[in-house]
PDBML (XML) file of the C-alpha atoms, coordinates in Angstrom:
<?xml version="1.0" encoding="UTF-8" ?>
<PDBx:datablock datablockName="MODEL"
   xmlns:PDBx="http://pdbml.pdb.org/schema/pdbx-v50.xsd"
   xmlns:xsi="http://www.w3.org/2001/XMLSchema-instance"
   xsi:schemaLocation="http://pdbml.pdb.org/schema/pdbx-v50.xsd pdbx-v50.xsd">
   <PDBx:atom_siteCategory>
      <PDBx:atom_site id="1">
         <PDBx:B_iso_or_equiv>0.00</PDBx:B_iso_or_equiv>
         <PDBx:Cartn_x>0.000</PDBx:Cartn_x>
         <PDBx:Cartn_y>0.000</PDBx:Cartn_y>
         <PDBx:Cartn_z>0.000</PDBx:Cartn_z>
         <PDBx:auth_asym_id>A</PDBx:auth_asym_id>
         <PDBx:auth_atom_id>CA</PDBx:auth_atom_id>
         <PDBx:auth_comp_id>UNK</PDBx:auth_comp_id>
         <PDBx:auth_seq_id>1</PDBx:auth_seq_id>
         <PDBx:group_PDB>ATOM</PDBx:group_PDB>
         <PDBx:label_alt_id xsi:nil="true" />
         <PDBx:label_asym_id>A</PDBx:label_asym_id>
         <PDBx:label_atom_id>CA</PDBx:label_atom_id>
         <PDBx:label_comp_id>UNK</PDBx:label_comp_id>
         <PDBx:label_entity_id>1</PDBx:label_entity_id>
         <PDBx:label_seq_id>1</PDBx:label_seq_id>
         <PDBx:occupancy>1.00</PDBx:occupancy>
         <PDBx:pdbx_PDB_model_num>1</PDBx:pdbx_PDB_model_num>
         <PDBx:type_symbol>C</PDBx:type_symbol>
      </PDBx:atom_site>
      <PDBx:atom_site id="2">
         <PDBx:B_iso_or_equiv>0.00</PDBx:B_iso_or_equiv>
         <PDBx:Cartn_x>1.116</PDBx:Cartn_x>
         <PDBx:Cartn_y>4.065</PDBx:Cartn_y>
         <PDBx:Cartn_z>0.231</PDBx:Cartn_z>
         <PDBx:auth_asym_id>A</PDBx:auth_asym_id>
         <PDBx:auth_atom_id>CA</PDBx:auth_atom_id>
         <PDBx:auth_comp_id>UNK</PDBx:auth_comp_id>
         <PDBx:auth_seq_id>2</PDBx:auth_seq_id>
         <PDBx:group_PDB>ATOM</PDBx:group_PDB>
         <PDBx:label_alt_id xsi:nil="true" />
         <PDBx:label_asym_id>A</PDBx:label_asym_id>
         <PDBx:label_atom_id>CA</PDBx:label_atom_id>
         <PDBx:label_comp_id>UNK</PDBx:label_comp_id>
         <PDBx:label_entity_id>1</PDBx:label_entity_id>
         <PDBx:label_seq_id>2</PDBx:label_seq_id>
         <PDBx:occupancy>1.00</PDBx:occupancy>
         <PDBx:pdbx_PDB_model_num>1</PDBx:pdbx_PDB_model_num>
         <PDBx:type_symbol>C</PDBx:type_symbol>
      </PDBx:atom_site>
      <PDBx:atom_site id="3">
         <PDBx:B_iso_or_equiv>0.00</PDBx:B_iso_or_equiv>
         <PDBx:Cartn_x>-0.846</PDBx:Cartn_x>
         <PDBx:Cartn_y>4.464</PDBx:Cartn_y>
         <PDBx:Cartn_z>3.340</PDBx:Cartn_z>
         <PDBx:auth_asym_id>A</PDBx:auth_asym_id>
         <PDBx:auth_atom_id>CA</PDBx:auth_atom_id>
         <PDBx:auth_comp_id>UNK</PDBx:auth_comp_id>
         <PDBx:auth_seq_id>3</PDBx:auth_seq_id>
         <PDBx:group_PDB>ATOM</PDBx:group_PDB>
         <PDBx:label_alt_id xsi:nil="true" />
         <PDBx:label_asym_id>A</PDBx:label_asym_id>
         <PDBx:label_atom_id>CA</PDBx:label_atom_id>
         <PDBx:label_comp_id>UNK</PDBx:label_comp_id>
         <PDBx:label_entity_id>1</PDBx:label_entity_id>
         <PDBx:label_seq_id>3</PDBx:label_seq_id>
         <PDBx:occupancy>1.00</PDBx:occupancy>
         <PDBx:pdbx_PDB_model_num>1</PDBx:pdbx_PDB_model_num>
         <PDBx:type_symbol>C</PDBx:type_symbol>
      </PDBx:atom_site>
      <PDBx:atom_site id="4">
         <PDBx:B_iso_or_equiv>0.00</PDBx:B_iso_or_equiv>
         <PDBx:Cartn_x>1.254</PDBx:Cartn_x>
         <PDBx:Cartn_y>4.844</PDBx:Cartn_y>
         <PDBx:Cartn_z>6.819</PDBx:Cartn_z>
         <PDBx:auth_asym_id>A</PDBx:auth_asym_id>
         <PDBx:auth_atom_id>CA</PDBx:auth_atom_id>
         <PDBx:auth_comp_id>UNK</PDBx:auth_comp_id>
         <PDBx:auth_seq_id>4</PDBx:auth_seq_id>
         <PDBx:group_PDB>ATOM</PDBx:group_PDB>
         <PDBx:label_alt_id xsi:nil="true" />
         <PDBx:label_asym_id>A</PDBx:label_asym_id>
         <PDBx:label_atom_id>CA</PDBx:label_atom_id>
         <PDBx:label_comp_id>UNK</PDBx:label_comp_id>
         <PDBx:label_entity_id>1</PDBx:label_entity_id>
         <PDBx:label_seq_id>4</PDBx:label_seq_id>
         <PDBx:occupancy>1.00</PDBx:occupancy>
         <PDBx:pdbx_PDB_model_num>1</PDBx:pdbx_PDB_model_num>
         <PDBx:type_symbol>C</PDBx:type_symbol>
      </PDBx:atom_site>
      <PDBx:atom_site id="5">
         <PDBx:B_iso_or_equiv>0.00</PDBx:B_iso_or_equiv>
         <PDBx:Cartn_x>3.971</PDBx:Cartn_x>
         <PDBx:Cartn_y>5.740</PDBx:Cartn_y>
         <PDBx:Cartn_z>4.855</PDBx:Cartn_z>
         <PDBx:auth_asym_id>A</PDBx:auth_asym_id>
         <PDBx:auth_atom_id>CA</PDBx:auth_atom_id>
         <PDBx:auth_comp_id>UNK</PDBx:auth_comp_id>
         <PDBx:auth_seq_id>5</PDBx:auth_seq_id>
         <PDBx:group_PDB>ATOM</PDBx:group_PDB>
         <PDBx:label_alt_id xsi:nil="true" />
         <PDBx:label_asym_id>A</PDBx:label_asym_id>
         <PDBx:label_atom_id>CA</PDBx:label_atom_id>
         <PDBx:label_comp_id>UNK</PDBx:label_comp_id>
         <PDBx:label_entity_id>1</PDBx:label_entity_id>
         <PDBx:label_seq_id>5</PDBx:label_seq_id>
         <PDBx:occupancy>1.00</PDBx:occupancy>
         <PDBx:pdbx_PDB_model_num>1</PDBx:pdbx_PDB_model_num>
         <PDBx:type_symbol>C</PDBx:type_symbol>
      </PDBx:atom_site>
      <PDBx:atom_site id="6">
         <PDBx:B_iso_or_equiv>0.00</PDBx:B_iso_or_equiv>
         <PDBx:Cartn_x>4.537</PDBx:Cartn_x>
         <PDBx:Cartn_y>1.850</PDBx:Cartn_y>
         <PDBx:Cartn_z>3.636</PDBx:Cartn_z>
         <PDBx:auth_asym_id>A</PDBx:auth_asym_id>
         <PDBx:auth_atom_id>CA</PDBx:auth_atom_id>
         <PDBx:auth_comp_id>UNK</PDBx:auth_comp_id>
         <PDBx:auth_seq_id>6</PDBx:auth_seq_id>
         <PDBx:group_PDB>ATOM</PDBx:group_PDB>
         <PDBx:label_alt_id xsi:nil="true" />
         <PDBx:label_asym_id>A</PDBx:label_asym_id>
         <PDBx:label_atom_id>CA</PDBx:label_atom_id>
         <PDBx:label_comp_id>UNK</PDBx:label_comp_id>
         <PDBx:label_entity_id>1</PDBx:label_entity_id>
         <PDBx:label_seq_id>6</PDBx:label_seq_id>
         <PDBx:occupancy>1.00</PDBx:occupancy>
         <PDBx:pdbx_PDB_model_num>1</PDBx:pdbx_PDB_model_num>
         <PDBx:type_symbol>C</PDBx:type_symbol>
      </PDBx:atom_site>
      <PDBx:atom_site id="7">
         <PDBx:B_iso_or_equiv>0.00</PDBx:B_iso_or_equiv>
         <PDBx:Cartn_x>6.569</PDBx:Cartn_x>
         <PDBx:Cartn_y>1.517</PDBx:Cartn_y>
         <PDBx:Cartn_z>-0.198</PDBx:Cartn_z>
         <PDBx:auth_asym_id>A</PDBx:auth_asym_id>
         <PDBx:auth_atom_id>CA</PDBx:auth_atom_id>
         <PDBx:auth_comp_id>UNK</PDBx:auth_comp_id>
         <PDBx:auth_seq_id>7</PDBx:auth_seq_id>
         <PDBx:group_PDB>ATOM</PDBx:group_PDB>
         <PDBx:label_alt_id xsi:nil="true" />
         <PDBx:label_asym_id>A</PDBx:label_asym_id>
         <PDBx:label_atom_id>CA</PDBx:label_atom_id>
         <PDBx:label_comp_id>UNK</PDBx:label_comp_id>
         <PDBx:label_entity_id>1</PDBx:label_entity_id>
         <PDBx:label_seq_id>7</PDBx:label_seq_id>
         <PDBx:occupancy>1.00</PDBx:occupancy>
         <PDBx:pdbx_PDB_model_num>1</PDBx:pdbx_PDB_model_num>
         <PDBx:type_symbol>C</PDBx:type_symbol>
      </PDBx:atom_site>
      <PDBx:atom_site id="8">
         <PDBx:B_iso_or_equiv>0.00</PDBx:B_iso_or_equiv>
         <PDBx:Cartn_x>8.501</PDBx:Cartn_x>
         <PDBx:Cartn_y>4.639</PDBx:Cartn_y>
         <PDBx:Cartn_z>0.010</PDBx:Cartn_z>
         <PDBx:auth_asym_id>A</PDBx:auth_asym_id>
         <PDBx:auth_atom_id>CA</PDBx:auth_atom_id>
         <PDBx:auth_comp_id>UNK</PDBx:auth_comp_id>
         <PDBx:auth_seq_id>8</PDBx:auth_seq_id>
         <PDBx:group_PDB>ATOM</PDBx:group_PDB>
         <PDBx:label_alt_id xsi:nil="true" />
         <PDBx:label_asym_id>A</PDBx:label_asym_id>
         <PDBx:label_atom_id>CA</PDBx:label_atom_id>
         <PDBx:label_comp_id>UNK</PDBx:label_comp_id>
         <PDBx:label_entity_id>1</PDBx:label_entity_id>
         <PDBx:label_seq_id>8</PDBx:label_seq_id>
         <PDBx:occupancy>1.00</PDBx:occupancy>
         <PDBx:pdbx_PDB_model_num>1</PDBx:pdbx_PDB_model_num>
         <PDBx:type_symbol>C</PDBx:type_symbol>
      </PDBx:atom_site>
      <PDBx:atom_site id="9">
         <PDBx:B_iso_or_equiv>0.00</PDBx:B_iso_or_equiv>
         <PDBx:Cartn_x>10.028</PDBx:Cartn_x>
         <PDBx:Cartn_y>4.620</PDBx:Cartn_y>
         <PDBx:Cartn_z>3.324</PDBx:Cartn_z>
         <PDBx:auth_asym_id>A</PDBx:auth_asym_id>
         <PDBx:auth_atom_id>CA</PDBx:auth_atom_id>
         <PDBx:auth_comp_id>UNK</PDBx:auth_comp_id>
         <PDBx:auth_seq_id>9</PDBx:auth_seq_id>
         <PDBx:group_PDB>ATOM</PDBx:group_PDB>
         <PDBx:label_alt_id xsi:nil="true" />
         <PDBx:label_asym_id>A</PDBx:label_asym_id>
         <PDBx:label_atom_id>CA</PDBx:label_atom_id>
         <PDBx:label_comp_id>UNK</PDBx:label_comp_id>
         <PDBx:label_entity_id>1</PDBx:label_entity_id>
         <PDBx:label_seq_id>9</PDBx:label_seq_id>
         <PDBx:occupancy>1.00</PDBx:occupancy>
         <PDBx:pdbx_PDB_model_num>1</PDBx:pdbx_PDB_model_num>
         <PDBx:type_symbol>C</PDBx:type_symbol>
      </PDBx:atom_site>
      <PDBx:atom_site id="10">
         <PDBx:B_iso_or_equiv>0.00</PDBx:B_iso_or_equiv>
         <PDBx:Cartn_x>11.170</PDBx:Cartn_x>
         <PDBx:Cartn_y>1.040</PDBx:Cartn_y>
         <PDBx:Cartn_z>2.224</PDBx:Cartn_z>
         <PDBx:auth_asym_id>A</PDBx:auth_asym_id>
         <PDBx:auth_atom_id>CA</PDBx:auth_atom_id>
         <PDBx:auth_comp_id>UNK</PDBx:auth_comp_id>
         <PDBx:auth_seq_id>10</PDBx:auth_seq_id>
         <PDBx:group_PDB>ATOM</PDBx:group_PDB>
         <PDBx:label_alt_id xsi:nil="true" />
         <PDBx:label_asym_id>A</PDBx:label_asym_id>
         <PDBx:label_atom_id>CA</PDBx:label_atom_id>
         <PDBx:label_comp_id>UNK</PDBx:label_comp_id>
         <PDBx:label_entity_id>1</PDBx:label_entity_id>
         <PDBx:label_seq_id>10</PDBx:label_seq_id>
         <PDBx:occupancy>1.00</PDBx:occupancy>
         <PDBx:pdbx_PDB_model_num>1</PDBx:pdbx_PDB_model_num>
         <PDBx:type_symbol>C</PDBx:type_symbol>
      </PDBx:atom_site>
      <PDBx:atom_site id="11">
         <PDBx:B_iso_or_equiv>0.00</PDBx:B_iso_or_equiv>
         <PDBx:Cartn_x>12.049</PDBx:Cartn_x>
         <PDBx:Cartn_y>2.545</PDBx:Cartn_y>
         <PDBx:Cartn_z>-1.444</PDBx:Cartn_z>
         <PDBx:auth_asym_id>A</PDBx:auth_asym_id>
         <PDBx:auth_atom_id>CA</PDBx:auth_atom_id>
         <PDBx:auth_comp_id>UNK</PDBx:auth_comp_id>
         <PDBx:auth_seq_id>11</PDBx:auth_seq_id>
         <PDBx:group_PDB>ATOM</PDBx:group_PDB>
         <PDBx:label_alt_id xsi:nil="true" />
         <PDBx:label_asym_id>A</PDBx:label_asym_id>
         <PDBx:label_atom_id>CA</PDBx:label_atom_id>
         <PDBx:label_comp_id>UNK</PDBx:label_comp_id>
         <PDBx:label_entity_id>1</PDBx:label_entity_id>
         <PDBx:label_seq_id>11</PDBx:label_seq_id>
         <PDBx:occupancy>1.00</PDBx:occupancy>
         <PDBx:pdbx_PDB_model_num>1</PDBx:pdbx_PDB_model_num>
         <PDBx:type_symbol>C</PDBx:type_symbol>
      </PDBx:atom_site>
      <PDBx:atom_site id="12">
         <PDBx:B_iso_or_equiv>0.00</PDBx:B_iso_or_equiv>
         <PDBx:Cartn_x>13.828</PDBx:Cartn_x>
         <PDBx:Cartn_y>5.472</PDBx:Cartn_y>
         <PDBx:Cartn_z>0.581</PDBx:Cartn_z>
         <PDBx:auth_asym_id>A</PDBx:auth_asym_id>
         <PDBx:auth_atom_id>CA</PDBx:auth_atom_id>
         <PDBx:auth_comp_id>UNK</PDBx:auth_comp_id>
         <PDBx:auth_seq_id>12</PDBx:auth_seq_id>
         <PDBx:group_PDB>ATOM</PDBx:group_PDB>
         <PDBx:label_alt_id xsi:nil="true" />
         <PDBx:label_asym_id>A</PDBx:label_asym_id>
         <PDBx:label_atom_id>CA</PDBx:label_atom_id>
         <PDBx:label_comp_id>UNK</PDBx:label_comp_id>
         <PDBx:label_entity_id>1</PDBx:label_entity_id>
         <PDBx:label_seq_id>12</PDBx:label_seq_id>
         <PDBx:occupancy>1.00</PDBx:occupancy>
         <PDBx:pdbx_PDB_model_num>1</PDBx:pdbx_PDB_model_num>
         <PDBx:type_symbol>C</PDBx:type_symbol>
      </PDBx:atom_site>
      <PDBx:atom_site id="13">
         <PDBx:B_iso_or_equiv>0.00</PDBx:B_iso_or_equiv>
         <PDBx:Cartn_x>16.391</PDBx:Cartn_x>
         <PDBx:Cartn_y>3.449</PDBx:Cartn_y>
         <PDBx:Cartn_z>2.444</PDBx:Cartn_z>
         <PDBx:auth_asym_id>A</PDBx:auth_asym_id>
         <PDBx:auth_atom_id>CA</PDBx:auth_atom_id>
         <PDBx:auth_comp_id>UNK</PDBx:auth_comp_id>
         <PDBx:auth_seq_id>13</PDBx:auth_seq_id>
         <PDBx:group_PDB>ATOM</PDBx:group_PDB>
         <PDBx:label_alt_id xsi:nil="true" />
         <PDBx:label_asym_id>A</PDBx:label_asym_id>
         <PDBx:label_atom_id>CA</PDBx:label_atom_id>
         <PDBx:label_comp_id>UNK</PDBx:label_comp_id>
         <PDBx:label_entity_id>1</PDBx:label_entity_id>
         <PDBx:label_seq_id>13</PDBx:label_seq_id>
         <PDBx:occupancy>1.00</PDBx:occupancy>
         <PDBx:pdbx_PDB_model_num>1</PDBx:pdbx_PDB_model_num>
         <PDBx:type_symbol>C</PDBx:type_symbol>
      </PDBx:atom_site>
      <PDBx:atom_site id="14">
         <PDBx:B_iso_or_equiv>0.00</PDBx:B_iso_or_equiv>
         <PDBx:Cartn_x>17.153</PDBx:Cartn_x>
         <PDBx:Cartn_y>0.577</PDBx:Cartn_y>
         <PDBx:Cartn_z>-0.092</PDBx:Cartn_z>
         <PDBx:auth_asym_id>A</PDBx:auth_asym_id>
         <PDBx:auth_atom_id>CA</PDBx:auth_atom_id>
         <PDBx:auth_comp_id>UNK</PDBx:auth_comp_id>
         <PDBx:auth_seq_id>14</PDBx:auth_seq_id>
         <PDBx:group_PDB>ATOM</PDBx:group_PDB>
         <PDBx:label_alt_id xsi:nil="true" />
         <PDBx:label_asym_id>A</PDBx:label_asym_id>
         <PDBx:label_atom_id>CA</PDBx:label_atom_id>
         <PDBx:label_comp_id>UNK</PDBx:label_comp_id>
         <PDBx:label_entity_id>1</PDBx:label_entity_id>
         <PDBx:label_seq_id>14</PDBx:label_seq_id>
         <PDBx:occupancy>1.00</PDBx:occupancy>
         <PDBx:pdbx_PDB_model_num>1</PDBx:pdbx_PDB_model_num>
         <PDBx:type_symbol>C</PDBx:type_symbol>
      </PDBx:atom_site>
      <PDBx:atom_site id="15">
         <PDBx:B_iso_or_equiv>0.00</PDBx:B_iso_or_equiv>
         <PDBx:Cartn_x>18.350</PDBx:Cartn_x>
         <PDBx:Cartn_y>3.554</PDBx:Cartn_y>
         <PDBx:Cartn_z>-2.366</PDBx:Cartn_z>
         <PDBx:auth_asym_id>A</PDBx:auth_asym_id>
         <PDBx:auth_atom_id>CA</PDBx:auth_atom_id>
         <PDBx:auth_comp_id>UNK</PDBx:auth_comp_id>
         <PDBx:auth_seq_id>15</PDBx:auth_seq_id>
         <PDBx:group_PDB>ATOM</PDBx:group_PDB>
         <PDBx:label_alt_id xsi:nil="true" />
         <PDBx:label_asym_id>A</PDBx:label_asym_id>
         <PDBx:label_atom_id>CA</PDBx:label_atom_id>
         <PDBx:label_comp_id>UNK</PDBx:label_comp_id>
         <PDBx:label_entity_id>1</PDBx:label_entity_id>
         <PDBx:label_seq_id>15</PDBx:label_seq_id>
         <PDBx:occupancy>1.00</PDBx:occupancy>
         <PDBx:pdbx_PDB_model_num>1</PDBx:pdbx_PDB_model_num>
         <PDBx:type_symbol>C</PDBx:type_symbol>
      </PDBx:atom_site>
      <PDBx:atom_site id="16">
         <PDBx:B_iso_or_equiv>0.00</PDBx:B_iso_or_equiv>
         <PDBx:Cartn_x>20.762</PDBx:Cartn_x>
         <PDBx:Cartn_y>4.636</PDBx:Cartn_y>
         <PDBx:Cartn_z>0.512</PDBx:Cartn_z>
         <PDBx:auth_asym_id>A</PDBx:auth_asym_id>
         <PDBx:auth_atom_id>CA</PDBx:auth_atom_id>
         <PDBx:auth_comp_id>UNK</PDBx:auth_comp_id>
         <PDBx:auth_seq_id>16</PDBx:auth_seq_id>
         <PDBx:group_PDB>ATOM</PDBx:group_PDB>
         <PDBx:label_alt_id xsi:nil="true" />
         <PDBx:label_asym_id>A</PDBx:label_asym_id>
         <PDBx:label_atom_id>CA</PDBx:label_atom_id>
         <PDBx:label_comp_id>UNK</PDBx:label_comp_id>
         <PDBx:label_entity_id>1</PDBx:label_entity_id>
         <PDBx:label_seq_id>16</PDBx:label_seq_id>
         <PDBx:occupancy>1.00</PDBx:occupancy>
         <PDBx:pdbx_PDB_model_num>1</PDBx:pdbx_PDB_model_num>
         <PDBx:type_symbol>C</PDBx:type_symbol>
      </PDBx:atom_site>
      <PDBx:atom_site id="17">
         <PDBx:B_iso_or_equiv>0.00</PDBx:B_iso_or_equiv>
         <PDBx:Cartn_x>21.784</PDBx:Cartn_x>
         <PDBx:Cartn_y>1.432</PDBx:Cartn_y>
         <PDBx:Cartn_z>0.877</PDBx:Cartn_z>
         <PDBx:auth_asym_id>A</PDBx:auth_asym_id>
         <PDBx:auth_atom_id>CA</PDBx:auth_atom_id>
         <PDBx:auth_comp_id>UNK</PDBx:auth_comp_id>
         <PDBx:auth_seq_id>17</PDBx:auth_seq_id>
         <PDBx:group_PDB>ATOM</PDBx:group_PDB>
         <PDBx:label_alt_id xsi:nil="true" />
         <PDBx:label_asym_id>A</PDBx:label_asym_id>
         <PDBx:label_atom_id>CA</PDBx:label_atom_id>
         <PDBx:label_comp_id>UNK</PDBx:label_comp_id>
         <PDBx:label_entity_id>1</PDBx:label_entity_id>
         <PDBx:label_seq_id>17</PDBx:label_seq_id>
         <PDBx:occupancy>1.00</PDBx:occupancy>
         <PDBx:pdbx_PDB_model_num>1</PDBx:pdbx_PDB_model_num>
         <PDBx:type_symbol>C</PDBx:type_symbol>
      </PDBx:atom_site>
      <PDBx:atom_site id="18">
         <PDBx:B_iso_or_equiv>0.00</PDBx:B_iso_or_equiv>
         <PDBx:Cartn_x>23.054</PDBx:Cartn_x>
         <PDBx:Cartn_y>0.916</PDBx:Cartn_y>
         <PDBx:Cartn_z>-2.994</PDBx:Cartn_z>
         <PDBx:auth_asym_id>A</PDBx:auth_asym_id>
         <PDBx:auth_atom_id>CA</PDBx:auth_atom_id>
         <PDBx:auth_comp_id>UNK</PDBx:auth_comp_id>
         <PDBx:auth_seq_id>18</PDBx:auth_seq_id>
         <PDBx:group_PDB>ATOM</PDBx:group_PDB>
         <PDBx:label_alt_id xsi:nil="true" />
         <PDBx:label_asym_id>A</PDBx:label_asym_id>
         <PDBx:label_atom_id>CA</PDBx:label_atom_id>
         <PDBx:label_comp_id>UNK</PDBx:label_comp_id>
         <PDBx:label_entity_id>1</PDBx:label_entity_id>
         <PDBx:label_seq_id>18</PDBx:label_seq_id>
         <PDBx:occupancy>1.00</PDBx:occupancy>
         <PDBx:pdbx_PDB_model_num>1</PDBx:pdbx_PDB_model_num>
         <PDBx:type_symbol>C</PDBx:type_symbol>
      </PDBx:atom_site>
      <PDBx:atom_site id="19">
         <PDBx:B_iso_or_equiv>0.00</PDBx:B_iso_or_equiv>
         <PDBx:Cartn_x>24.545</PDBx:Cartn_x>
         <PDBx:Cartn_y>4.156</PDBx:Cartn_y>
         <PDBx:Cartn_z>-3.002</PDBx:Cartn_z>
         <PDBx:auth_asym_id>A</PDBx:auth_asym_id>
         <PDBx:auth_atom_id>CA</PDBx:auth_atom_id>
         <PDBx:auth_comp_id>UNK</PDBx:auth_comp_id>
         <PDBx:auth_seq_id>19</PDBx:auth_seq_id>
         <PDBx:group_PDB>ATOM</PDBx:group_PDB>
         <PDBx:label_alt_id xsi:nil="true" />
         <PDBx:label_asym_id>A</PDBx:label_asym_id>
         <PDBx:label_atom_id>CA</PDBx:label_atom_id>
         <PDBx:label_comp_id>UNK</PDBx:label_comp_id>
         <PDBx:label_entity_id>1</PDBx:label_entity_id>
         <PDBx:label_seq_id>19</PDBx:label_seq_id>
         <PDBx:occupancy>1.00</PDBx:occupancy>
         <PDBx:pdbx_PDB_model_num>1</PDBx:pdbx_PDB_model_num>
         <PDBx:type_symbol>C</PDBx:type_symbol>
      </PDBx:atom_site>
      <PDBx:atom_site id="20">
         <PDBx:B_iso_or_equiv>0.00</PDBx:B_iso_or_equiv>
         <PDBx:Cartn_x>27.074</PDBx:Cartn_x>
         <PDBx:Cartn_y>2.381</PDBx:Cartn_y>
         <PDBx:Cartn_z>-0.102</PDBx:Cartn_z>
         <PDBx:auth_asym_id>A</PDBx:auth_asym_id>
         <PDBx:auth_atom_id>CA</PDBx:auth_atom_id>
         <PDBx:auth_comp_id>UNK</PDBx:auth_comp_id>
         <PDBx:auth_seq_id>20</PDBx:auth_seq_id>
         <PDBx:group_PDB>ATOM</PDBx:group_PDB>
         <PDBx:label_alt_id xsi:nil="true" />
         <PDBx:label_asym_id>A</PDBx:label_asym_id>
         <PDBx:label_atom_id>CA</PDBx:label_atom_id>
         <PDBx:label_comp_id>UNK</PDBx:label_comp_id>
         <PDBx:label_entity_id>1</PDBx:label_entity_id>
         <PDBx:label_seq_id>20</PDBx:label_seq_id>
         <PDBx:occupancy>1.00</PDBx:occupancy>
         <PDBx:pdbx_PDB_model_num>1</PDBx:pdbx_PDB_model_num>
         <PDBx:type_symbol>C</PDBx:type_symbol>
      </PDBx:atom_site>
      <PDBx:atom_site id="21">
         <PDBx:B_iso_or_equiv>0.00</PDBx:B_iso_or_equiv>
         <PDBx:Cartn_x>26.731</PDBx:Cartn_x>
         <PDBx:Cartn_y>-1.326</PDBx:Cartn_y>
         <PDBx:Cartn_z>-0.709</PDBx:Cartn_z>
         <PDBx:auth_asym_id>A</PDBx:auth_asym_id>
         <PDBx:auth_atom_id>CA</PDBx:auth_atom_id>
         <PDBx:auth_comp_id>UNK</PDBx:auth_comp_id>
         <PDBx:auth_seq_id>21</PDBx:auth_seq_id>
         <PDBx:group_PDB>ATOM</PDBx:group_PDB>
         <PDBx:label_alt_id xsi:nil="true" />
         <PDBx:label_asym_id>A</PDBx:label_asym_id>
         <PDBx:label_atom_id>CA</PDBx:label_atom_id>
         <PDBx:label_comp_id>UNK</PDBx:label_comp_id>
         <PDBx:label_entity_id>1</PDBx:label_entity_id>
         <PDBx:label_seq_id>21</PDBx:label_seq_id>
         <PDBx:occupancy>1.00</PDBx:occupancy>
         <PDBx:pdbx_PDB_model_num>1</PDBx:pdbx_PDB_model_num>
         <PDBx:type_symbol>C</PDBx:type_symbol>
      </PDBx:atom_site>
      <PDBx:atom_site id="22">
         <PDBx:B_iso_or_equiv>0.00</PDBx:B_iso_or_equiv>
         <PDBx:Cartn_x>26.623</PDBx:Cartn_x>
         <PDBx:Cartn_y>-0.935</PDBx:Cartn_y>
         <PDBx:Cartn_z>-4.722</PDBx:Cartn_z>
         <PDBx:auth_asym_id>A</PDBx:auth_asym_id>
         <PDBx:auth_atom_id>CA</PDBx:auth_atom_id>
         <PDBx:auth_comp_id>UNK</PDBx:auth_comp_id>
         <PDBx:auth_seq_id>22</PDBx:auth_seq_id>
         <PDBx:group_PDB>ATOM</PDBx:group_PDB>
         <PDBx:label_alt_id xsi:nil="true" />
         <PDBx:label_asym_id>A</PDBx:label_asym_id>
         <PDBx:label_atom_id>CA</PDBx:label_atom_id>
         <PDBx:label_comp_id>UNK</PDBx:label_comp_id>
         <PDBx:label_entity_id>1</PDBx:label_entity_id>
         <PDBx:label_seq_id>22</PDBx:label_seq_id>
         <PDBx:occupancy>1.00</PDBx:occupancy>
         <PDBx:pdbx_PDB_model_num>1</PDBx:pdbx_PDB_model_num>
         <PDBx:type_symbol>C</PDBx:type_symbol>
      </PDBx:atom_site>
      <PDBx:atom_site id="23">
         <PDBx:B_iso_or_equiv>0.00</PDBx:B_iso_or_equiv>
         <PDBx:Cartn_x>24.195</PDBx:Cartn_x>
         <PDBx:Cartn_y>-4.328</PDBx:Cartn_y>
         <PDBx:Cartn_z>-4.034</PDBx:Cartn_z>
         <PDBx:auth_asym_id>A</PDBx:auth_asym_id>
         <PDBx:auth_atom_id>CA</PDBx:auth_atom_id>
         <PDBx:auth_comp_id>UNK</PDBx:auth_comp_id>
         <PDBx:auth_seq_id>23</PDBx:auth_seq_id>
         <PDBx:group_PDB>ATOM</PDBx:group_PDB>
         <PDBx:label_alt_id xsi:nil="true" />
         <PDBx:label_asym_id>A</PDBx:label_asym_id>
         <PDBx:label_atom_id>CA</PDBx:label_atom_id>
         <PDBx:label_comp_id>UNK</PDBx:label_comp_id>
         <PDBx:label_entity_id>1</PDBx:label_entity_id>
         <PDBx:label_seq_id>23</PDBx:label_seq_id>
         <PDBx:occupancy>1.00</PDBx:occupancy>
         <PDBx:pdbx_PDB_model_num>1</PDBx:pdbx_PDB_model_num>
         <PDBx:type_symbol>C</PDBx:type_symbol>
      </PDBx:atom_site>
      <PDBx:atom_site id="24">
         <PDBx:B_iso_or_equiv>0.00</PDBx:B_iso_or_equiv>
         <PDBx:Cartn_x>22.658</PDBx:Cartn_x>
         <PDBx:Cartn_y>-4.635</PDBx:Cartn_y>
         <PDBx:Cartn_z>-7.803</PDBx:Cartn_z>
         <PDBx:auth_asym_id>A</PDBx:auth_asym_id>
         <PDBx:auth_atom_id>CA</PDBx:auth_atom_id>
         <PDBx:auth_comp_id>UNK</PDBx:auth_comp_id>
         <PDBx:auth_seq_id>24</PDBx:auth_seq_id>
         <PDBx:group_PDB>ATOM</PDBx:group_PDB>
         <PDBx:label_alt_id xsi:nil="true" />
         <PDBx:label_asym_id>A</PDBx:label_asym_id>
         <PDBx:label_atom_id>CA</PDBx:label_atom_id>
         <PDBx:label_comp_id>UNK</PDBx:label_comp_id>
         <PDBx:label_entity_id>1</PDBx:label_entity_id>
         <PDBx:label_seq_id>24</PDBx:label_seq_id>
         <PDBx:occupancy>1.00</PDBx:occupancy>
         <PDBx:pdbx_PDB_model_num>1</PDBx:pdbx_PDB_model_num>
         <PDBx:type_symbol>C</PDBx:type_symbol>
      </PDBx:atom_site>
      <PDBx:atom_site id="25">
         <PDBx:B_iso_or_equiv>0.00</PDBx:B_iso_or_equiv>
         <PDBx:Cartn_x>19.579</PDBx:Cartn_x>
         <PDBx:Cartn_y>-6.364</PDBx:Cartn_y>
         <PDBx:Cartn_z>-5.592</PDBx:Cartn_z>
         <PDBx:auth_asym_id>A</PDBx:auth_asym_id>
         <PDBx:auth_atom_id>CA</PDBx:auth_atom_id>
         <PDBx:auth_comp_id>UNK</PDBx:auth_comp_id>
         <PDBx:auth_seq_id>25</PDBx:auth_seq_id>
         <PDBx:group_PDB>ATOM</PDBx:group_PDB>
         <PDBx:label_alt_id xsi:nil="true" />
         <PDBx:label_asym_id>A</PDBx:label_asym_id>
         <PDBx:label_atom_id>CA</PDBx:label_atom_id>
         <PDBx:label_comp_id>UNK</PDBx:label_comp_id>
         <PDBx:label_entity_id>1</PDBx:label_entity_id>
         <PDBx:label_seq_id>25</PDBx:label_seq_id>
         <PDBx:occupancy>1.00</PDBx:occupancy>
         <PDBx:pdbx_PDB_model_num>1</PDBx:pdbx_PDB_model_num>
         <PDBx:type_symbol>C</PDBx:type_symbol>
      </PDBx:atom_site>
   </PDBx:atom_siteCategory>
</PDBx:datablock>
């Protein structure tokens, strides 16, 4: 869903985590 926030807090951190991690996942 979008409600509560859900999808792009989720979508927020995994891109913060390939900018470090360079994980292609």
């Amino acid at each position: 869903t979008f409600d509560n926030g859900a999808t792009t807090d989720e979508l927020r951190f995994l891109a913060r985590a390939f900018n470090v991690q360079h994980d292609e996942q």
